[in-house]
C-alpha atoms as a PDB file:
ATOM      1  CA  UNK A   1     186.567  35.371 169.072  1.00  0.00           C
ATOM      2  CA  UNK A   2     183.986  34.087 166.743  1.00  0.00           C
ATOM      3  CA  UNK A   3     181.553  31.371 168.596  1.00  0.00           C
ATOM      4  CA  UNK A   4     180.670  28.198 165.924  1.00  0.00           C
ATOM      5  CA  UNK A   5     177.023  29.003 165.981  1.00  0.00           C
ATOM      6  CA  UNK A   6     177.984  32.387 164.131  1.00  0.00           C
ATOM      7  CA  UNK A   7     180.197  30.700 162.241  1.00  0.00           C
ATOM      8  CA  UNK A   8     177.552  28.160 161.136  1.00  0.00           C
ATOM      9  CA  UNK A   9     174.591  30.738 160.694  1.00  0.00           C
ATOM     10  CA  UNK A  10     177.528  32.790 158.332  1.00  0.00           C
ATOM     11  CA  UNK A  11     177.849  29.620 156.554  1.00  0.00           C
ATOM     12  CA  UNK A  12     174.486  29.543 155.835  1.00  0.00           C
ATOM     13  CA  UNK A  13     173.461  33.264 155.563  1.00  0.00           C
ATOM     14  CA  UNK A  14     176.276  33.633 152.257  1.00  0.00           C
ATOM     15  CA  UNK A  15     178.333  30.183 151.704  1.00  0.00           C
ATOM     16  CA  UNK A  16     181.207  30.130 150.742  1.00  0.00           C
ATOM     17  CA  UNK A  17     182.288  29.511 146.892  1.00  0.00           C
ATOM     18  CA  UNK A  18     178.508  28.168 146.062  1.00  0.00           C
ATOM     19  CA  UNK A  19     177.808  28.861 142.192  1.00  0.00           C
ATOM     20  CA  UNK A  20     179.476  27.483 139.129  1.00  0.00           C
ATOM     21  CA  UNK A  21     182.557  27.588 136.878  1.00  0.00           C
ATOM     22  CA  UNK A  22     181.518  27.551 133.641  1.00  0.00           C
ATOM     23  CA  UNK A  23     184.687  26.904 131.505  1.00  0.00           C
ATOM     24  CA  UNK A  24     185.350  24.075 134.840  1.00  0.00           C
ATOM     25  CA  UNK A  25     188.852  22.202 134.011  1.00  0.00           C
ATOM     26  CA  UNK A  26     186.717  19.425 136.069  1.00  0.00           C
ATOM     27  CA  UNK A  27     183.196  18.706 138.037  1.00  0.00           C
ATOM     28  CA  UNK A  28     182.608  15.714 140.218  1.00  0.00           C
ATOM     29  CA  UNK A  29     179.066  14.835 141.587  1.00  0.00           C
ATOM     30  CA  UNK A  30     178.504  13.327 145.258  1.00  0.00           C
ATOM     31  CA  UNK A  31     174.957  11.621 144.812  1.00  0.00           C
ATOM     32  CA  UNK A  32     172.425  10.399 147.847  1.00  0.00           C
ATOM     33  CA  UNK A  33     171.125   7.560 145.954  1.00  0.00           C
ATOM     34  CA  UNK A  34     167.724   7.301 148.274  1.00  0.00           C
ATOM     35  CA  UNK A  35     166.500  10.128 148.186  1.00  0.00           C
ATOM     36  CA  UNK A  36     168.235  12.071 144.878  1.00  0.00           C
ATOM     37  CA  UNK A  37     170.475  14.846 146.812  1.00  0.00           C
ATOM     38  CA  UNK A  38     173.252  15.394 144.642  1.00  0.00           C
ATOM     39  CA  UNK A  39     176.649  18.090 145.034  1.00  0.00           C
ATOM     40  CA  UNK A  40     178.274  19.374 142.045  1.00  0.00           C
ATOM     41  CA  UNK A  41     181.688  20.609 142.915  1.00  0.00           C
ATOM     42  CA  UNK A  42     183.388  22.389 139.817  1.00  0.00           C
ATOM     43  CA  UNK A  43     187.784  23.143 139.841  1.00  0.00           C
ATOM     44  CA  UNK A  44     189.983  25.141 137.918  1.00  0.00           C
ATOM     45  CA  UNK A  45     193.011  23.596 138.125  1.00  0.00           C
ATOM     46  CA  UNK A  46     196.827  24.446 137.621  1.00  0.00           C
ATOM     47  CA  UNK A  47     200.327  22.234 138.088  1.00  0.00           C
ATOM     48  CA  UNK A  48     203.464  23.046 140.183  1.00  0.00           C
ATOM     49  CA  UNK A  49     205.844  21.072 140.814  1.00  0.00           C
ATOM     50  CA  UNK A  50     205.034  17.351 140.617  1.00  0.00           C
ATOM     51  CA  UNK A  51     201.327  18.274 142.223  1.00  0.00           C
ATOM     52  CA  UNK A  52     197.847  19.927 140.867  1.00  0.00           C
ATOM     53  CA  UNK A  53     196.148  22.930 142.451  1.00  0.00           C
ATOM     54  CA  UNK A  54     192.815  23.541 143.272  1.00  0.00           C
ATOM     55  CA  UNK A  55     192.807  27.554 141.658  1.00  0.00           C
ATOM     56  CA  UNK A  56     189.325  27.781 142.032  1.00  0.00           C
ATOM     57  CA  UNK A  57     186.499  25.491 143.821  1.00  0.00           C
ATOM     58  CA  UNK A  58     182.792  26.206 143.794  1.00  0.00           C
ATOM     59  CA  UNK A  59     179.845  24.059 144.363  1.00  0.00           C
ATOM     60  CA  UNK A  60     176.463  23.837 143.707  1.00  0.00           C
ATOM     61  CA  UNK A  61     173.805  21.421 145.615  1.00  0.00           C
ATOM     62  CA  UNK A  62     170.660  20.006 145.431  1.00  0.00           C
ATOM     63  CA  UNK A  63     170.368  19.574 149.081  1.00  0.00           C
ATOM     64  CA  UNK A  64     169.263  20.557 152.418  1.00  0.00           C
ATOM     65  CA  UNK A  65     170.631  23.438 154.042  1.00  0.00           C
ATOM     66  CA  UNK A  66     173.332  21.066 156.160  1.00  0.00           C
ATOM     67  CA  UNK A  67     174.577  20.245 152.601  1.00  0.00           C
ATOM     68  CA  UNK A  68     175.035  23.458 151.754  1.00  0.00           C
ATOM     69  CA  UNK A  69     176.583  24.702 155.102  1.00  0.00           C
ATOM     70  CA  UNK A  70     179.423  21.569 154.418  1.00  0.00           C
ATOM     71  CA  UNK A  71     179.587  22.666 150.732  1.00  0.00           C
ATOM     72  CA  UNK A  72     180.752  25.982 152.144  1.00  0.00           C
ATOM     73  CA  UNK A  73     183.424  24.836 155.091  1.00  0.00           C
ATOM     74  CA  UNK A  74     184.984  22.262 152.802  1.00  0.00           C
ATOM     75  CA  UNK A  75     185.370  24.150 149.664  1.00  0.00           C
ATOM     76  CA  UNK A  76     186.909  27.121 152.204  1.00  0.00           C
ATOM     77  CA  UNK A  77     189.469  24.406 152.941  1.00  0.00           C
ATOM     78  CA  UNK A  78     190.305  23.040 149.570  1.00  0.00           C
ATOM     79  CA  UNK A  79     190.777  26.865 147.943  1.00  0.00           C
ATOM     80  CA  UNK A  80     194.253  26.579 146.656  1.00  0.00           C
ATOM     81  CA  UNK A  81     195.813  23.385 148.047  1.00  0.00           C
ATOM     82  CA  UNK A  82     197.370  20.930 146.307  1.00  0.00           C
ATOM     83  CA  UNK A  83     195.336  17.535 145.123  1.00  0.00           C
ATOM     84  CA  UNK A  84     197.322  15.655 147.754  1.00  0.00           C
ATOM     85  CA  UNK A  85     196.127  18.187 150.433  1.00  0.00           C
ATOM     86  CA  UNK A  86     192.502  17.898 149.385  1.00  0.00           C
ATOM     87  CA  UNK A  87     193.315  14.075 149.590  1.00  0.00           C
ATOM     88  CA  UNK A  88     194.015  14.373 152.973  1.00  0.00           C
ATOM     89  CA  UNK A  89     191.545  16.840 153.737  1.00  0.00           C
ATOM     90  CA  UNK A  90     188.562  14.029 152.071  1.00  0.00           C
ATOM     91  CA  UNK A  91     190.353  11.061 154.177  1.00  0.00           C
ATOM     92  CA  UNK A  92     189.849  13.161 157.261  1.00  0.00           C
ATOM     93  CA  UNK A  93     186.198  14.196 156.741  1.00  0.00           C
ATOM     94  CA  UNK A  94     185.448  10.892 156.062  1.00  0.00           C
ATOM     95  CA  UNK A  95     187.195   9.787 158.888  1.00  0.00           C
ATOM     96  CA  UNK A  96     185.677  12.031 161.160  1.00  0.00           C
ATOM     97  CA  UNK A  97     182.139  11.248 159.617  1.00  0.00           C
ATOM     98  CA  UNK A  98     182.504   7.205 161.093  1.00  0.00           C
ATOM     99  CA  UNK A  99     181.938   8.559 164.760  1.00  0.00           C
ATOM    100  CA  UNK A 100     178.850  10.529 163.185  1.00  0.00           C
ATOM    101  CA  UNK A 101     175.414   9.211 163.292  1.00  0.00           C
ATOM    102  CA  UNK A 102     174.580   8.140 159.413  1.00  0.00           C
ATOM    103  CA  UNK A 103     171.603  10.417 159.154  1.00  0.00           C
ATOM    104  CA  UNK A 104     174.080  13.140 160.288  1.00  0.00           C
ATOM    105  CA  UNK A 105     176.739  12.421 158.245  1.00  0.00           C
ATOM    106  CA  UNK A 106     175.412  12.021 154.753  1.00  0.00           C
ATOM    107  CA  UNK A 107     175.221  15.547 153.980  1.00  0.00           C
ATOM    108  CA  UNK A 108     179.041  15.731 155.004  1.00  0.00           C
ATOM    109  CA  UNK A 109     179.826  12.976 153.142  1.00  0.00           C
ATOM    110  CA  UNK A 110     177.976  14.055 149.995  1.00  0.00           C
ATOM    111  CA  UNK A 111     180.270  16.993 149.674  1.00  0.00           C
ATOM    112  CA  UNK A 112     183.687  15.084 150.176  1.00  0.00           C
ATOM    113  CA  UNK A 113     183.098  12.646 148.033  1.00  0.00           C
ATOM    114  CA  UNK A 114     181.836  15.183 145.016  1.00  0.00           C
ATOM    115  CA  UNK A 115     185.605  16.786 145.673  1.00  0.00           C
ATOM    116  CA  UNK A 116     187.215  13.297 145.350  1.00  0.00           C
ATOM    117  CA  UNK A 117     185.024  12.912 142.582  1.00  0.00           C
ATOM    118  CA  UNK A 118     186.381  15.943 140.589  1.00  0.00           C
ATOM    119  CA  UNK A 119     189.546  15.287 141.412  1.00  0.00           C
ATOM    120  CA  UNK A 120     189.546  11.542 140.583  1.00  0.00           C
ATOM    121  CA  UNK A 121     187.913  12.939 137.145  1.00  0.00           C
ATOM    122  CA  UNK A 122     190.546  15.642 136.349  1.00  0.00           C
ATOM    123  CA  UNK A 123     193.130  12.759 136.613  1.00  0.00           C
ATOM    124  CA  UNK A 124     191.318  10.647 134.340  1.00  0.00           C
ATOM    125  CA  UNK A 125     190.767  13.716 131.785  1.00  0.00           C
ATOM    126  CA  UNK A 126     194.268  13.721 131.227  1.00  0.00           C
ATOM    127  CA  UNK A 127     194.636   9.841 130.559  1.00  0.00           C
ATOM    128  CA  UNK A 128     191.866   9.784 128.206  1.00  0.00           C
ATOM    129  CA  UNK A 129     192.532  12.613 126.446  1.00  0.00           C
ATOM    130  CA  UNK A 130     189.028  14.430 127.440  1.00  0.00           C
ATOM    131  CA  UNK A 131     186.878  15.898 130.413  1.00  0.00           C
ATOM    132  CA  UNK A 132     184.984  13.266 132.216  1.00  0.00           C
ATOM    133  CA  UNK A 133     182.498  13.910 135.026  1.00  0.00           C
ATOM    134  CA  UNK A 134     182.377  11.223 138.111  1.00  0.00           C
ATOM    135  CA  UNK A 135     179.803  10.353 140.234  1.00  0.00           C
ATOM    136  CA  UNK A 136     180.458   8.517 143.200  1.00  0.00           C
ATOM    137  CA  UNK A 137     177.704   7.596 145.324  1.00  0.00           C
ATOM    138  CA  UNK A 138     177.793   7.795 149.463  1.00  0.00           C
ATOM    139  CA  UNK A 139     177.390   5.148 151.887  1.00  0.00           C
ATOM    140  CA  UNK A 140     175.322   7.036 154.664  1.00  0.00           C
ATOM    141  CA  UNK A 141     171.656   7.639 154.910  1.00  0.00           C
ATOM    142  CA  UNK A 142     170.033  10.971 155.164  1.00  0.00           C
ATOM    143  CA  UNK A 143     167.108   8.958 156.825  1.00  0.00           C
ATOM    144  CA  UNK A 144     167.293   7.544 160.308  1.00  0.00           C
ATOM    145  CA  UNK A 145     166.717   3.395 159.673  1.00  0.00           C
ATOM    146  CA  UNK A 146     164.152   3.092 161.416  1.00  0.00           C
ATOM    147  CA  UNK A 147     162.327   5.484 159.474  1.00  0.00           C
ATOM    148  CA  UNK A 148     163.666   4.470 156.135  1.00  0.00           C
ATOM    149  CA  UNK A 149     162.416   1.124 156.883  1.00  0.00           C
ATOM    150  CA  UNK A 150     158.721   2.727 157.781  1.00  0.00           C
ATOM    151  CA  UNK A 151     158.529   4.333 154.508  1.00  0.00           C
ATOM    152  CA  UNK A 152     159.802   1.210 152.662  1.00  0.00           C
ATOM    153  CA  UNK A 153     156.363  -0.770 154.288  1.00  0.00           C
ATOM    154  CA  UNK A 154     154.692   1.831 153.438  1.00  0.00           C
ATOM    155  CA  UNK A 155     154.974   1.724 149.496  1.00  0.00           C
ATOM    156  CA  UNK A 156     154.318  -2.092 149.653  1.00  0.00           C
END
């Protein structure tokens, strides 16, 4: 039985999916807007049935190591599931992120919303006719308050 700190250090020792799809069928971009962090998750997609498929996932991020280790257990998840399973899979992160200190949770959050963000823009692609790239910001704060609002006095 694997123990979650092994799990976690694997996570960060060789994540999972992190790189790039160049010829992506769509990329959506989760953005910190304080302090700049940004995920880039890039899908290949395909159709069966009445639903898309997430073929391929892979992400890239301009983040702390946290980032990256959530990067690497959500794409793991979304690898071949249907858009309506990813859905799901964003509502509970994002669920599970409200019981989650703020400063905790952004990095989490980053990387859910980048996935909504791609898939929100594949959808969109195929109303308009062309690729379009979202970027939806998160709520959360990498930064505890308290020291957000220290550094705020500061640059006054």
């Amino acid at each position: 039985m694997i123990n979650v700190d092994d799990e976690l250090i694997e996570h960060m020792s060789s994540p999972n999916n992190y790189g790039r799809i160049d010829d992506a069928d769509s990329i959506g971009i989760g953005e910190n807007p304080q302090n700049g962090e940004k995920v880039i998750i890039y899908l290949n997609v395909s159709k069966k049935d009445d639903d898309f498929f997430i073929e391929d996932i892979k992400f890239e991020a301009i983040a702390c190591m946290t980032t990256v280790v959530a990067g690497s257990i959500i794409t793991k998840e979304a690898k071949e599931i249907s858009f309506l399973t990813a859905e799901e899979l964003v509502a509970v992160t994002l669920g599970m992120l409200e019981q989650v200190p703020p400063e905790q949770a952004a990095c989490s959050e980053m990387v859910a919303v980048a996935l909504k963000a791609a898939m929100d823009g594949f959808k969109l692609s195929l109303e308009k006719g062309e690729k379009k790239t979202l970027i939806y910001k998160i709520e959360q704060s990498c930064s505890p308050e308290k020291e957000f609002n220290a550094t705020q006095e500061e640059q006054k």
